[in-house]
C-alpha atoms as a PDB file:
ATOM      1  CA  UNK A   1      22.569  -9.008  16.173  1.00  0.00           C
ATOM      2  CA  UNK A   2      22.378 -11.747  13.970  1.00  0.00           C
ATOM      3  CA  UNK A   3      18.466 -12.185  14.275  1.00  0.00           C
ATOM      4  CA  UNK A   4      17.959  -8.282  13.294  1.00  0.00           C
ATOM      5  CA  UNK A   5      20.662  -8.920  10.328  1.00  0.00           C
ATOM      6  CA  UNK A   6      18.299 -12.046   9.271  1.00  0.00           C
ATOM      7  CA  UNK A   7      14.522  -9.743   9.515  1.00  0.00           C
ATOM      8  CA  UNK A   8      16.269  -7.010   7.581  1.00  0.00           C
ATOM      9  CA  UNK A   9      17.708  -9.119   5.007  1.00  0.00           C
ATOM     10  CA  UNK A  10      13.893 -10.818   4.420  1.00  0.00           C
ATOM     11  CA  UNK A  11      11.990  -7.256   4.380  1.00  0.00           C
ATOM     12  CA  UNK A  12      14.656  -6.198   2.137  1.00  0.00           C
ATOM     13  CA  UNK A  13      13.950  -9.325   0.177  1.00  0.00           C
ATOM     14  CA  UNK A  14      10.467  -9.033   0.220  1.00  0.00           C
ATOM     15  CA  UNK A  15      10.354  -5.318  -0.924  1.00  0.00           C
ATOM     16  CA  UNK A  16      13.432  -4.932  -3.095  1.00  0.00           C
ATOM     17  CA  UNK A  17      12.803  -7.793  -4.956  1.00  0.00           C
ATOM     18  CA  UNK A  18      16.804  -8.586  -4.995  1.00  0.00           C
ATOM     19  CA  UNK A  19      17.786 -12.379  -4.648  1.00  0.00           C
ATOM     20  CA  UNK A  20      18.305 -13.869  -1.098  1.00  0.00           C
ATOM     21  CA  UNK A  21      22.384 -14.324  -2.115  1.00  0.00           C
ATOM     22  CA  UNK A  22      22.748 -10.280  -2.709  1.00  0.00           C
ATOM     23  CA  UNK A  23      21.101  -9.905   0.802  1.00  0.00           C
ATOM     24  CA  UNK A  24      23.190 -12.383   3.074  1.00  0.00           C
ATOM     25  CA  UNK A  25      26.133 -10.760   1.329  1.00  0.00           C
ATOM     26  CA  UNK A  26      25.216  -6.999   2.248  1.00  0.00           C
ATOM     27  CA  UNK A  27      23.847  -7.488   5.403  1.00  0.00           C
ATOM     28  CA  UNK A  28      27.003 -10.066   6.446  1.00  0.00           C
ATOM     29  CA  UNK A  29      24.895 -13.444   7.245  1.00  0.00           C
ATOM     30  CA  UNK A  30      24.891 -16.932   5.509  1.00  0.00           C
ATOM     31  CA  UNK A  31      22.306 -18.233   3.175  1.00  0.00           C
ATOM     32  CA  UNK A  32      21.807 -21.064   6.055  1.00  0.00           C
ATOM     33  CA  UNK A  33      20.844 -18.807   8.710  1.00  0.00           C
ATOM     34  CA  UNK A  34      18.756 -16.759   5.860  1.00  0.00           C
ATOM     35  CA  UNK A  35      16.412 -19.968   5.855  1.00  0.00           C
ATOM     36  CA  UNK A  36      16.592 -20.981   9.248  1.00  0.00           C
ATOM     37  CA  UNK A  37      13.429 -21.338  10.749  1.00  0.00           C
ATOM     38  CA  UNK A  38      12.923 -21.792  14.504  1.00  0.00           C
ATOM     39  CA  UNK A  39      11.423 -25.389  15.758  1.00  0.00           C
ATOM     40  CA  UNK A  40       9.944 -26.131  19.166  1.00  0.00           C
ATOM     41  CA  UNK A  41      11.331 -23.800  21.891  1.00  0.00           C
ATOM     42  CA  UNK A  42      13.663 -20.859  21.660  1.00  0.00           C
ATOM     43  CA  UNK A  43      16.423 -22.685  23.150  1.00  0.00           C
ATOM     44  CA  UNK A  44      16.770 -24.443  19.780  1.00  0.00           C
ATOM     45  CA  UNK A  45      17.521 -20.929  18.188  1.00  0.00           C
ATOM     46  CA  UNK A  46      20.406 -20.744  20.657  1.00  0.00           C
ATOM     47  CA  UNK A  47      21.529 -24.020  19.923  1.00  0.00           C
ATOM     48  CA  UNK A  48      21.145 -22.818  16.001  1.00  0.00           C
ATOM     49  CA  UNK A  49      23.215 -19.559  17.021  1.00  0.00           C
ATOM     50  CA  UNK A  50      26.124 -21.212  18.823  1.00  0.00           C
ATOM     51  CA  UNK A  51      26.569 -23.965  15.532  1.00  0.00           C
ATOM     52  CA  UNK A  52      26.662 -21.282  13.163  1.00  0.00           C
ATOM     53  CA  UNK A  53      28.335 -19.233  14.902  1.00  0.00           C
ATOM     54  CA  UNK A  54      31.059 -21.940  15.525  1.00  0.00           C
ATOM     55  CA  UNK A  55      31.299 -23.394  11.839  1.00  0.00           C
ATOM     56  CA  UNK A  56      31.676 -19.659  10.466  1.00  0.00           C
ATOM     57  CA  UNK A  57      34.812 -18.806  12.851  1.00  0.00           C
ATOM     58  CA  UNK A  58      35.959 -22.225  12.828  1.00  0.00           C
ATOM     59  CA  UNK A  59      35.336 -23.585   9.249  1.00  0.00           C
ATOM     60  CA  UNK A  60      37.393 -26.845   9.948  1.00  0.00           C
ATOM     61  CA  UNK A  61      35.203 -27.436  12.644  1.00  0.00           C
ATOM     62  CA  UNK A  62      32.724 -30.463  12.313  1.00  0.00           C
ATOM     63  CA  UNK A  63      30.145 -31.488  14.860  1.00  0.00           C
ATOM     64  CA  UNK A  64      31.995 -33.462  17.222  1.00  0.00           C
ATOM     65  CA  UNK A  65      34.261 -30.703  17.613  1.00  0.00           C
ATOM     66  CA  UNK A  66      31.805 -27.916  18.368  1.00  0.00           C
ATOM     67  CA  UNK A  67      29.158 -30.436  20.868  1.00  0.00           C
ATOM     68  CA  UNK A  68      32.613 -31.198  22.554  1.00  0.00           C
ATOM     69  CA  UNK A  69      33.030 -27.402  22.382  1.00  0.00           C
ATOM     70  CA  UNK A  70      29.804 -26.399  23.921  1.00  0.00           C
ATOM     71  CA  UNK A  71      29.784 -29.370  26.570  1.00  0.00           C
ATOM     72  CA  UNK A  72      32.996 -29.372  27.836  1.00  0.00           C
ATOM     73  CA  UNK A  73      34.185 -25.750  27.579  1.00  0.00           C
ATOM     74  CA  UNK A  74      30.939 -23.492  27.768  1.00  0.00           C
ATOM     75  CA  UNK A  75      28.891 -26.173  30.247  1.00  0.00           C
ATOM     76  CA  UNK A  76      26.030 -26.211  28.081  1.00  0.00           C
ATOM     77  CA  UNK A  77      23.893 -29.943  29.034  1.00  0.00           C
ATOM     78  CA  UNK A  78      22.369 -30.090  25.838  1.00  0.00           C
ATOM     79  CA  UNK A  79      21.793 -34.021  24.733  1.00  0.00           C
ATOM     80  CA  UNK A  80      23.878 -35.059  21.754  1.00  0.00           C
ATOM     81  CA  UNK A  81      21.201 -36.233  19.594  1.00  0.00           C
ATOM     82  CA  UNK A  82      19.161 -32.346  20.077  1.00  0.00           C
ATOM     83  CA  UNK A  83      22.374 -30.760  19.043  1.00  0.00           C
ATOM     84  CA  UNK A  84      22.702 -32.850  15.843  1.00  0.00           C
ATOM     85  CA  UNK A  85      19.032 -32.591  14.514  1.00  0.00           C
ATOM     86  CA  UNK A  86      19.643 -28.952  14.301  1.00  0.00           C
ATOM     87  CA  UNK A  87      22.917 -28.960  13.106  1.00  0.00           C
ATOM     88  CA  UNK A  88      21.394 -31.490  10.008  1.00  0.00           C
ATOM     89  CA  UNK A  89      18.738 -29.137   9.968  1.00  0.00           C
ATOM     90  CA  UNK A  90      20.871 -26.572   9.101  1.00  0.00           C
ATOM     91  CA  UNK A  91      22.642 -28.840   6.446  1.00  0.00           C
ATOM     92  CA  UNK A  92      26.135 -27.784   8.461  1.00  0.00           C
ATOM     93  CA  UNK A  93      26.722 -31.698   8.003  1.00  0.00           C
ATOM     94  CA  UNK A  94      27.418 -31.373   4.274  1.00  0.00           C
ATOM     95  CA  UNK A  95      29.700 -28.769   4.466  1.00  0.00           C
ATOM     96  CA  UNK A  96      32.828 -30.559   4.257  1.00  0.00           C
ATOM     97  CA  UNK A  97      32.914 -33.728   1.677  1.00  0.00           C
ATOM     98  CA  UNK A  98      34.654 -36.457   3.426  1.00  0.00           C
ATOM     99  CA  UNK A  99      37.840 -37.955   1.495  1.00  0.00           C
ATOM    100  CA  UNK A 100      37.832 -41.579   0.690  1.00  0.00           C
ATOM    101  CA  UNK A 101      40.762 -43.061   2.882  1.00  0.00           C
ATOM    102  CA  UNK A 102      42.609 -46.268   2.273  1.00  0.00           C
ATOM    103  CA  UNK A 103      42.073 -48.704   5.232  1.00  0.00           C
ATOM    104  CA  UNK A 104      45.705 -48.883   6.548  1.00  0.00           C
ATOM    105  CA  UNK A 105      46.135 -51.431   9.979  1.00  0.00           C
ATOM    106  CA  UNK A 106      46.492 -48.978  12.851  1.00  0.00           C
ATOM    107  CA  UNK A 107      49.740 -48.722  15.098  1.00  0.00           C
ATOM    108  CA  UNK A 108      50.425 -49.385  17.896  1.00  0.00           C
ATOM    109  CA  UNK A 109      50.087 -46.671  20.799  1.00  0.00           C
ATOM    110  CA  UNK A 110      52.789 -44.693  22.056  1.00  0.00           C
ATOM    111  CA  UNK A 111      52.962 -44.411  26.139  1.00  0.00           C
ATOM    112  CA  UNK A 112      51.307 -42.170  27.365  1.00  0.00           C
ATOM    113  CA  UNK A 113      52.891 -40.189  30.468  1.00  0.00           C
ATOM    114  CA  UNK A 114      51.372 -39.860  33.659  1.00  0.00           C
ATOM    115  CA  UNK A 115      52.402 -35.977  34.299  1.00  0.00           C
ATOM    116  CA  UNK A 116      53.623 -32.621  32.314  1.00  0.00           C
ATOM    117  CA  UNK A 117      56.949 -32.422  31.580  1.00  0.00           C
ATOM    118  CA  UNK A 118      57.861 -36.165  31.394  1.00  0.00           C
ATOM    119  CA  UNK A 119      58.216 -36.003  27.207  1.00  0.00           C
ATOM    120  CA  UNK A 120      57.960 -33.492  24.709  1.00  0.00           C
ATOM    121  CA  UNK A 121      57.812 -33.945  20.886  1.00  0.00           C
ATOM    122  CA  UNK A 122      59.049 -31.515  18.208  1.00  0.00           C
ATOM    123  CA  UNK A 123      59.138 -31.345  14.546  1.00  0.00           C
ATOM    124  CA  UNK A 124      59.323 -29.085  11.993  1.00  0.00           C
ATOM    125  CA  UNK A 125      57.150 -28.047   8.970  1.00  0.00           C
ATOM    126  CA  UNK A 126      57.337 -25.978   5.898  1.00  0.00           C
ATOM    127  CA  UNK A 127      54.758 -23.831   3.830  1.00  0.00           C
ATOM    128  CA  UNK A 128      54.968 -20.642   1.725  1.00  0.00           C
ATOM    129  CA  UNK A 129      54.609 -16.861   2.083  1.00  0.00           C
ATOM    130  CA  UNK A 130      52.163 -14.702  -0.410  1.00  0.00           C
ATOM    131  CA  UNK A 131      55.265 -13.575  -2.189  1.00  0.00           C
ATOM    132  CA  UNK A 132      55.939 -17.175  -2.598  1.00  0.00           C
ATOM    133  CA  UNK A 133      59.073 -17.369  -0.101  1.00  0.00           C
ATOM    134  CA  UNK A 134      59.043 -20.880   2.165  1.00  0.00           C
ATOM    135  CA  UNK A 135      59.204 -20.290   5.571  1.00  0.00           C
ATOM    136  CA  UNK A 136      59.478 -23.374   8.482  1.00  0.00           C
ATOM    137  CA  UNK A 137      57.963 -23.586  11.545  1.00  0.00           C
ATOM    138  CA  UNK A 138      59.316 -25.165  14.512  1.00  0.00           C
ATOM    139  CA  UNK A 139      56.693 -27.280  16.773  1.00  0.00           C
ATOM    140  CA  UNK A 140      56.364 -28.282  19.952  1.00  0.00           C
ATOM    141  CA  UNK A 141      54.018 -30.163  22.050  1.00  0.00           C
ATOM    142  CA  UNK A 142      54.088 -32.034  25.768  1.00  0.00           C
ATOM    143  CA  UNK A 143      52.791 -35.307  25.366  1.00  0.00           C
ATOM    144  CA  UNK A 144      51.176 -35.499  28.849  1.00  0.00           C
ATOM    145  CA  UNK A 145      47.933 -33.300  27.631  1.00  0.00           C
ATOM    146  CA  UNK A 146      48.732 -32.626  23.907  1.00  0.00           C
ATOM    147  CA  UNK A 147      49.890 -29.213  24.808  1.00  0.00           C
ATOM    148  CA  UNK A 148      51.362 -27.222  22.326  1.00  0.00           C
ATOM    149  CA  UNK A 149      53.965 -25.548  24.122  1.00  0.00           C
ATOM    150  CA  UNK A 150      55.403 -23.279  20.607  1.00  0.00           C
ATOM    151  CA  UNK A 151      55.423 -22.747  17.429  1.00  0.00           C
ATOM    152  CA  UNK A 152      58.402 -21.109  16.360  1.00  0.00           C
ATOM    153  CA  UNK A 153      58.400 -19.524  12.571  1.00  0.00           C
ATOM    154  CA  UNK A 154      61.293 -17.947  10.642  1.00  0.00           C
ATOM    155  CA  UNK A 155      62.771 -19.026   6.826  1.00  0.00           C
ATOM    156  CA  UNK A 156      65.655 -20.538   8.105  1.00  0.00           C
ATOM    157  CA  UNK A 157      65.632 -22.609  12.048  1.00  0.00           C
ATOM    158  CA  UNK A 158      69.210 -24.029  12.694  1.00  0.00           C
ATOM    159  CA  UNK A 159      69.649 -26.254  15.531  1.00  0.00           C
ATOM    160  CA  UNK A 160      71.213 -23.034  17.722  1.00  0.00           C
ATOM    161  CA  UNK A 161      67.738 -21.097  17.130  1.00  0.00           C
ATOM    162  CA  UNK A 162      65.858 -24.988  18.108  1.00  0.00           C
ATOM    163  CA  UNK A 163      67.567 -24.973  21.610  1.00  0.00           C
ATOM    164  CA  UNK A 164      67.047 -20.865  21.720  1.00  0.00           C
ATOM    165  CA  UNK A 165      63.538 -21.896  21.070  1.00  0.00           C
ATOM    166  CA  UNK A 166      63.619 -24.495  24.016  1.00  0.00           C
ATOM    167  CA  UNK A 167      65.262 -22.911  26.406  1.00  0.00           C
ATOM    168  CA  UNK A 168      62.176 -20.065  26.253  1.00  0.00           C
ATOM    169  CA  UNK A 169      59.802 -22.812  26.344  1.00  0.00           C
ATOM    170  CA  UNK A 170      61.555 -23.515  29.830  1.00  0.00           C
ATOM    171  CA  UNK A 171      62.172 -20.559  31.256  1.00  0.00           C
ATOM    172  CA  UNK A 172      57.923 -20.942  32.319  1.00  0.00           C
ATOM    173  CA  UNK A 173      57.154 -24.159  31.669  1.00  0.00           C
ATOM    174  CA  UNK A 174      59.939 -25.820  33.399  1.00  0.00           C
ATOM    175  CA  UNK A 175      62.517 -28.595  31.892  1.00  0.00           C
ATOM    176  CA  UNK A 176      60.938 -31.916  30.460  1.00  0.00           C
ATOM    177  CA  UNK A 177      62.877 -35.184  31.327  1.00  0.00           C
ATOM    178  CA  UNK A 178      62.584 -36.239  27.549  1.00  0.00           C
ATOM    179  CA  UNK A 179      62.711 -34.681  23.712  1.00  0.00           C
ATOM    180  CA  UNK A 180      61.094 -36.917  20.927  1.00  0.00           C
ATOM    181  CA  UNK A 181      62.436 -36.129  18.058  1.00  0.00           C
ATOM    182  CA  UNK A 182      63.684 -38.012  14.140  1.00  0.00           C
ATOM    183  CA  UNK A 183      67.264 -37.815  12.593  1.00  0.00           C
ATOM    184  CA  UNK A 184      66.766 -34.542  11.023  1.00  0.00           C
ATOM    185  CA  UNK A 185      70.487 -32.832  10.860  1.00  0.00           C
ATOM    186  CA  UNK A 186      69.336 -30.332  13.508  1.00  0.00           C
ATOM    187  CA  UNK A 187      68.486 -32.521  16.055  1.00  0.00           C
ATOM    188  CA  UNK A 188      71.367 -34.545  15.491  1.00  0.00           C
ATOM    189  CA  UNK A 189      73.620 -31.444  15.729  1.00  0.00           C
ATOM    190  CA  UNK A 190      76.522 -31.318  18.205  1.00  0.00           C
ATOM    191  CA  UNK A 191      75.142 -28.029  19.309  1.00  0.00           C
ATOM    192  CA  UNK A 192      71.609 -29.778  20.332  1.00  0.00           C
ATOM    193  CA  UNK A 193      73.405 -32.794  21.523  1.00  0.00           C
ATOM    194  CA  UNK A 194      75.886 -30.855  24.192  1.00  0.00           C
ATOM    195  CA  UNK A 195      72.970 -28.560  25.098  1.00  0.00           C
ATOM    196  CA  UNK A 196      70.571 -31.830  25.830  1.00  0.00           C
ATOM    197  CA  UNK A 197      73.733 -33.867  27.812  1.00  0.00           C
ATOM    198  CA  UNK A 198      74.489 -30.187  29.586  1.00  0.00           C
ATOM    199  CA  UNK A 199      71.129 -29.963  30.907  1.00  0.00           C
ATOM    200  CA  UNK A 200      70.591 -33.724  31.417  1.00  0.00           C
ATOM    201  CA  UNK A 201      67.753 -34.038  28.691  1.00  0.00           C
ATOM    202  CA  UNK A 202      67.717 -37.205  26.988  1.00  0.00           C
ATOM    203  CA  UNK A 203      66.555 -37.527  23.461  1.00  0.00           C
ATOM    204  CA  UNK A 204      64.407 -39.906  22.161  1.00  0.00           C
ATOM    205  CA  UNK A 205      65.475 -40.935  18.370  1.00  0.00           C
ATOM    206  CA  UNK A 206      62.565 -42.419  16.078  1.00  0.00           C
ATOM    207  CA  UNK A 207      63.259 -45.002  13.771  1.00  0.00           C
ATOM    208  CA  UNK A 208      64.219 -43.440  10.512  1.00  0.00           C
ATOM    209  CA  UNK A 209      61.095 -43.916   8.107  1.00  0.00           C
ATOM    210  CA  UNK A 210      58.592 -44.519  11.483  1.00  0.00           C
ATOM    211  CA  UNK A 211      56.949 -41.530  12.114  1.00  0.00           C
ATOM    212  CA  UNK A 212      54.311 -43.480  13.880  1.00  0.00           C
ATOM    213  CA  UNK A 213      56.534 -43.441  16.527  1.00  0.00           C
ATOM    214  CA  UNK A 214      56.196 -39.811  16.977  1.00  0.00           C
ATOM    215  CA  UNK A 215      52.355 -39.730  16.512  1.00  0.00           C
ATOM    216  CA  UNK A 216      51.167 -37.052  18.958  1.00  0.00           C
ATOM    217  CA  UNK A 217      53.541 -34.197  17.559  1.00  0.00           C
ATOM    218  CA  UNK A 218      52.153 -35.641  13.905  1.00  0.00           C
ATOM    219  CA  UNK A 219      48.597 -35.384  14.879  1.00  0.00           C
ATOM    220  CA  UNK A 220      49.629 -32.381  16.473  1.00  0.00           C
ATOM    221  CA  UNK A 221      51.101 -31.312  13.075  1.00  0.00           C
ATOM    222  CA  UNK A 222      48.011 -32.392  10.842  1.00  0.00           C
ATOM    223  CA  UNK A 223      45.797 -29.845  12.797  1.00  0.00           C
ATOM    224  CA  UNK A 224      48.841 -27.090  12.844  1.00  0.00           C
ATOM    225  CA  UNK A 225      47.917 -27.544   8.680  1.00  0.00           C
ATOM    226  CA  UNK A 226      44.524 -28.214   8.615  1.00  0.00           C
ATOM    227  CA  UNK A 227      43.586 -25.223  11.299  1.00  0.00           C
ATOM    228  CA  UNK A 228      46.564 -22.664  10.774  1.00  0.00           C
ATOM    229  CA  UNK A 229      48.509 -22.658   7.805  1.00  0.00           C
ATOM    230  CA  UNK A 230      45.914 -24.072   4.748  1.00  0.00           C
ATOM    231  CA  UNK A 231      43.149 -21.235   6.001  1.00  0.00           C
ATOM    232  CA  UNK A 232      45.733 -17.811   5.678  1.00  0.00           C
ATOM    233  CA  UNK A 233      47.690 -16.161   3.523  1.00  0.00           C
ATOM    234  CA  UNK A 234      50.912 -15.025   5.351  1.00  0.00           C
ATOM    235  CA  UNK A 235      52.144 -11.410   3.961  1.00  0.00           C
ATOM    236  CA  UNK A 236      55.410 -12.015   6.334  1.00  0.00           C
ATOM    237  CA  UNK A 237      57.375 -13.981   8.960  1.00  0.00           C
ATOM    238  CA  UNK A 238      56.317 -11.794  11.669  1.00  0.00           C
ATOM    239  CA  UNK A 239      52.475 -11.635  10.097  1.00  0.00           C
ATOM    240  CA  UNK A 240      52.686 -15.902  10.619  1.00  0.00           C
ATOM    241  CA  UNK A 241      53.872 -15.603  13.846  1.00  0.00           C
ATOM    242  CA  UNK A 242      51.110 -13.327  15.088  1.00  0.00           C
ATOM    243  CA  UNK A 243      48.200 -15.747  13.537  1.00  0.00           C
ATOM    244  CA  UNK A 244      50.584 -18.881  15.094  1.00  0.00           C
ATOM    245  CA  UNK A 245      50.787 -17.030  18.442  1.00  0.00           C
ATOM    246  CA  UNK A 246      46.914 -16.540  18.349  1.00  0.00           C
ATOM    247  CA  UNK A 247      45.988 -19.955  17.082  1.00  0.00           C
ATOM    248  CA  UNK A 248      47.989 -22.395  19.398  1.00  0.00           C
ATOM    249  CA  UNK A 249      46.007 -20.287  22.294  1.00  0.00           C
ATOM    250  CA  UNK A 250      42.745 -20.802  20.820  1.00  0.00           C
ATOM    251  CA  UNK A 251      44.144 -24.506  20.281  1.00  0.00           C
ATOM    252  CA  UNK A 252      45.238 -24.791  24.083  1.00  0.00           C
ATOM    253  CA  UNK A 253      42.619 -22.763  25.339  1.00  0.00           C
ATOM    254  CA  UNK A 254      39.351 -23.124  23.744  1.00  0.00           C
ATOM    255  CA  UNK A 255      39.472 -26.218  21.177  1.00  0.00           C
ATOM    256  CA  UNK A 256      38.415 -29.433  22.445  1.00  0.00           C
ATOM    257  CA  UNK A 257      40.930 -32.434  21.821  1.00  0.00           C
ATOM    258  CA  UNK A 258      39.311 -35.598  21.274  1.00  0.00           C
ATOM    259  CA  UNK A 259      42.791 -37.741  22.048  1.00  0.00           C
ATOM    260  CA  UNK A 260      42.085 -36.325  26.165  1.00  0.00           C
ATOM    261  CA  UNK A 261      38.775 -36.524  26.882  1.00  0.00           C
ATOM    262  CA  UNK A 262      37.307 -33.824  24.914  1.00  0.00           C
ATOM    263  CA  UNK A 263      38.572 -31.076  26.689  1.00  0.00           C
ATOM    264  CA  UNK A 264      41.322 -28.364  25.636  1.00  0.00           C
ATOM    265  CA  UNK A 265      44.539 -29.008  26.226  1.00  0.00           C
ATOM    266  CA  UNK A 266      44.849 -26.486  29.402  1.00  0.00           C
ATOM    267  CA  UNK A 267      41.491 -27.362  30.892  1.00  0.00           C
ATOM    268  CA  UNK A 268      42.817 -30.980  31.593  1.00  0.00           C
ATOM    269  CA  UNK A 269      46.647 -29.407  32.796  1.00  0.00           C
ATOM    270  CA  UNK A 270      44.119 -26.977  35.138  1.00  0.00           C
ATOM    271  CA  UNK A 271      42.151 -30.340  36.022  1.00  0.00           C
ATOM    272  CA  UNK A 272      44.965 -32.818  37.185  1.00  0.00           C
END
């Protein structure tokens, strides 16, 4: 589909006279794959395809993500350094100017456990509706494989709708040992509290003003913004929990996660 979309947008080109931008636009391709040009063996044009194909649906992508992507979830053996020529080649590598970052010492690791269900992390997180309303969002991962086990969304989340949230997350998942949490007021709540000492969960407190010591559900939560909420503009709370829904599947399912190997999320729970 995409090669046809390319010829017709060059004859048009060719005989129209119009300029190669007007062409990609009409005839839905990029300027990139306009200029493309096929080197060595047709295999590189599917190598070509499957990169911009990737970095169009998945424009926070960059290449580790989508080799990781193609190795490790559609069993493709093609060598690292092929898969980079042609994704330089097809200048993919300057899409995204890298921000200068201030060297900062790193921290020290958090344990990892050895099996599901041993401790989750949760958090919470805040952005805006078009009409300019803030909604939260309520997160949750298992630490075991970097799961993300929820996201729940809504303009207000007391602590009763955080353990209504939890006890769903249960109900097929099964009951974790541990909660990592900080000292926000709902997780210090009497009504989380009773629920957690009721069901014999215990709950891990950070260190106020450490959230290094809840760094996977903060990684967790850098991607939730990077991936979710900065690329859509939510019309409702039901239209952000549809695209939230869809995008922790896709993040579970399909997106490789460097912090395990690689490999999505589910694709390690599947493998152990």
């Amino acid at each position: 589909m995409r090669e046809s979309c390319k010829a017709i947008a060059e004859k048009v080109v060719e005989r129209d006279g119009i300029s190669i931008r007007l062409a990609c636009t009409t005839f839905g391709i990029s300027e990139t794959c306009y200029r493309y040009e096929t080197k060595l063996s047709s295999e590189n044009q599917q190598i070509a395809d499957w990169l911009l194909r990737l970095t169009t649906t998945h424009k926070r992508w960059g290449f580790g993500l989508c080799f990781l992507y193609l190795r490790n979830v559609k069993g493709f053996g093609w060598n690292h350094k092929r898969v980079y020529r042609i994704y330089w080649e097809l200048e993919l590598n300057l899409r995204i100017k890298p921000k200068r970052r201030i060297h900062r010492d790193y921290p020290s690791e958090l344990d990892v456990p050895i099996a599901p269900n041993q401790v989750w992390s949760m958090d919470f997180m805040s952005d805006q509706l078009a009409s300019g309303k803030t909604f939260r969002t309520f997160n949750v991962m298992d630490d075991y494989n970097r799961e993300g086990l929820g996201i729940e969304v809504d303009t207000s989340l007391p602590s009763a709708r955080v353990v209504r949230a939890l006890e769903q997350i249960i109900e097929w998942r099964g009951k974790p040992a541990a909660l990592r949490c900080d000292n926000g007021p709902e997780y210090l709540s009497q009504t989380l509290v009773g629920w957690a000492n009721e069901h014999r969960i215990a709950l891990l407190y950070i260190q106020p003003g450490k959230p290094t010591q809840n760094a996977y559900i903060e990684r967790f939560n850098r991607t939730v913004r990077h991936e979710w909420l900065d690329m859509h503009q939510f019309n409702s709370i039901a239209h952000a929990q549809l695209l939230a829904t869809q995008w922790l599947w896709q993040y579970n399912n399909e997106r490789p996660n460097t912090a395990i190997g690689g490999v999505p999320p589910r694709q390690l729970m599947a493998a152990g």
